[in-house]
Protein backbone atom coordinates (compact mmCIF):
# COMPACT_ATOMS: atom_id res chain seq x y z
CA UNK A 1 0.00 0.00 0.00
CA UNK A 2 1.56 3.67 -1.12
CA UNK A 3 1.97 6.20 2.31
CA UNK A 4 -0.48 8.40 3.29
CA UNK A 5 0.00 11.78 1.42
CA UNK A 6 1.45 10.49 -2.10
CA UNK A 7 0.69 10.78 -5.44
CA UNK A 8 -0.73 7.32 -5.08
CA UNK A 9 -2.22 7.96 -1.95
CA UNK A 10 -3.20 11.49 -1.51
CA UNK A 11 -4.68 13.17 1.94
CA UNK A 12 -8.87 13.30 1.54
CA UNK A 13 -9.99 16.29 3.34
CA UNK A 14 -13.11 17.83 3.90
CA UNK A 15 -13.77 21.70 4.82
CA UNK A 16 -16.23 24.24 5.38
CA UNK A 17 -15.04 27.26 4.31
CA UNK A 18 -12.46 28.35 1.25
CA UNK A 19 -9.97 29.94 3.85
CA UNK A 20 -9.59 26.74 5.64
CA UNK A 21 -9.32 25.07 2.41
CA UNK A 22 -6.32 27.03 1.30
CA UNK A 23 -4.56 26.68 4.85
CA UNK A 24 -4.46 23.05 4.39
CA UNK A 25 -3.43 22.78 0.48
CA UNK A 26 -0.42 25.54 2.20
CA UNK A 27 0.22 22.85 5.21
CA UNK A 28 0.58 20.14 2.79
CA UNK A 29 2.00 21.83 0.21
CA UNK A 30 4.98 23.01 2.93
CA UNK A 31 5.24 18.64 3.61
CA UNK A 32 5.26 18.32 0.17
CA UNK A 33 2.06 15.68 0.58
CA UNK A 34 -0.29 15.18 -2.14
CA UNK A 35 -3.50 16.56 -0.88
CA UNK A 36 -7.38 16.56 -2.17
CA UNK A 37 -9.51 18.96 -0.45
CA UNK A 38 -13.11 19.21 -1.14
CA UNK A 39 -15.39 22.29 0.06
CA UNK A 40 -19.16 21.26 1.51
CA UNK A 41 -20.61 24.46 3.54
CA UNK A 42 -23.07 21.48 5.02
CA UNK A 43 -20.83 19.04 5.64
CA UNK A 44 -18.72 18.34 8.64
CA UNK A 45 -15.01 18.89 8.17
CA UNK A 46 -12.69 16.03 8.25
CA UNK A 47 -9.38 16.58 8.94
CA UNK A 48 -8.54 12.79 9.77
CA UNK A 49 -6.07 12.08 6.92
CA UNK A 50 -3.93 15.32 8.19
CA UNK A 51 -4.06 14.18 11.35
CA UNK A 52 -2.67 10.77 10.86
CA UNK A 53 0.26 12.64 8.38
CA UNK A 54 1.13 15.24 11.47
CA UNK A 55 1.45 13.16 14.57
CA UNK A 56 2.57 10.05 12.29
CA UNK A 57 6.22 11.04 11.32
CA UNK A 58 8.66 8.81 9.53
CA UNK A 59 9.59 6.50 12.63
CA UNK A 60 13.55 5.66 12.42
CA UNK A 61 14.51 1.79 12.43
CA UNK A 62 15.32 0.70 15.66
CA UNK A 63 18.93 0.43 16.87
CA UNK A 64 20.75 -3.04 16.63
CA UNK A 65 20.34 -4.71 19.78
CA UNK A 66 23.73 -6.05 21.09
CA UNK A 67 23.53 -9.66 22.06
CA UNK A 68 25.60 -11.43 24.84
CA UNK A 69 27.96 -13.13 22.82
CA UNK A 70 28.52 -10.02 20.80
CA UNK A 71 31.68 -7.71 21.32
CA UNK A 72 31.61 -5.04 23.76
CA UNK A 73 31.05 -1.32 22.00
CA UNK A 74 33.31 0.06 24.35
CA UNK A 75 36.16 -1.57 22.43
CA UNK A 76 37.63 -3.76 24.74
CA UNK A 77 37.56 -6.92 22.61
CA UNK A 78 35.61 -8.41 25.64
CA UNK A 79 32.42 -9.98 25.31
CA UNK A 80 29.55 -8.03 26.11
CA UNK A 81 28.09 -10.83 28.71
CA UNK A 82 31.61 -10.14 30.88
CA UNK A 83 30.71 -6.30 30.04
CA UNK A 84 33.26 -4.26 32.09
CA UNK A 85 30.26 -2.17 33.79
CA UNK A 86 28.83 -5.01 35.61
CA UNK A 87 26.20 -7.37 35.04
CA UNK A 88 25.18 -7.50 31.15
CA UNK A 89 22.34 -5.55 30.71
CA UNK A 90 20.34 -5.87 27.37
CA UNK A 91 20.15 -2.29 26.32
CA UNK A 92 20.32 -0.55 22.82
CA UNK A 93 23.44 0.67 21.43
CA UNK A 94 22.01 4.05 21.96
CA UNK A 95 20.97 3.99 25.23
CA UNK A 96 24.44 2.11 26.67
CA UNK A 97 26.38 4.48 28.36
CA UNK A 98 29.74 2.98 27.33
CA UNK A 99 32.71 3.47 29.72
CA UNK A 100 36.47 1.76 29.07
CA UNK A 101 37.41 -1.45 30.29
């Protein structure tokens, strides 16, 4: 399935007024999302699709997990299950505070 906000898969919206119409086409346009906005005075609005593409942002891949029998980061050339901080800990490459051995 294409993401949300392509030219396969362009944003739906649904507003009331012009103004409002031409603040989202500018939102999207500044995202550089493909957008379709329709204009129904009777309607209710629905913003849903804009929604989803503002609090949804392109999530990063998660950091390689470092397994026991893996090398220490710190550089040691020690395994990381005899880890020079102490117990082995499974923690992300990221979040290891890594201290010399």
């Amino acid at each position: 399935m294409a993401k949300l906000g392509s030219d396969k898969r362009p944003a739906v919206v649904r507003v009331q007024t012009m103004p409002k119409g031409e603040q989202v086409v500018a939102l999207c346009e500044k995202h550089h999302w493909k957008v379709i906005v329709g204009i129904g005075p009777d309607q209710p609005e629905d913003l849903s699709d804009i929604e989803l593409l503002l609090r949804d942002p392109a999530r990063e891949p998660p950091a390689p997990r470092i397994g026991r029998n893996d090398y220490c980061p710190c550089g040691s050339g020690k395994k990381f299950k005899n880890w020079c901080g102490g117990v082995a800990v499974w923690r992300t490459w990221l979040d290891m505070a890594v201290a010399p051995c």
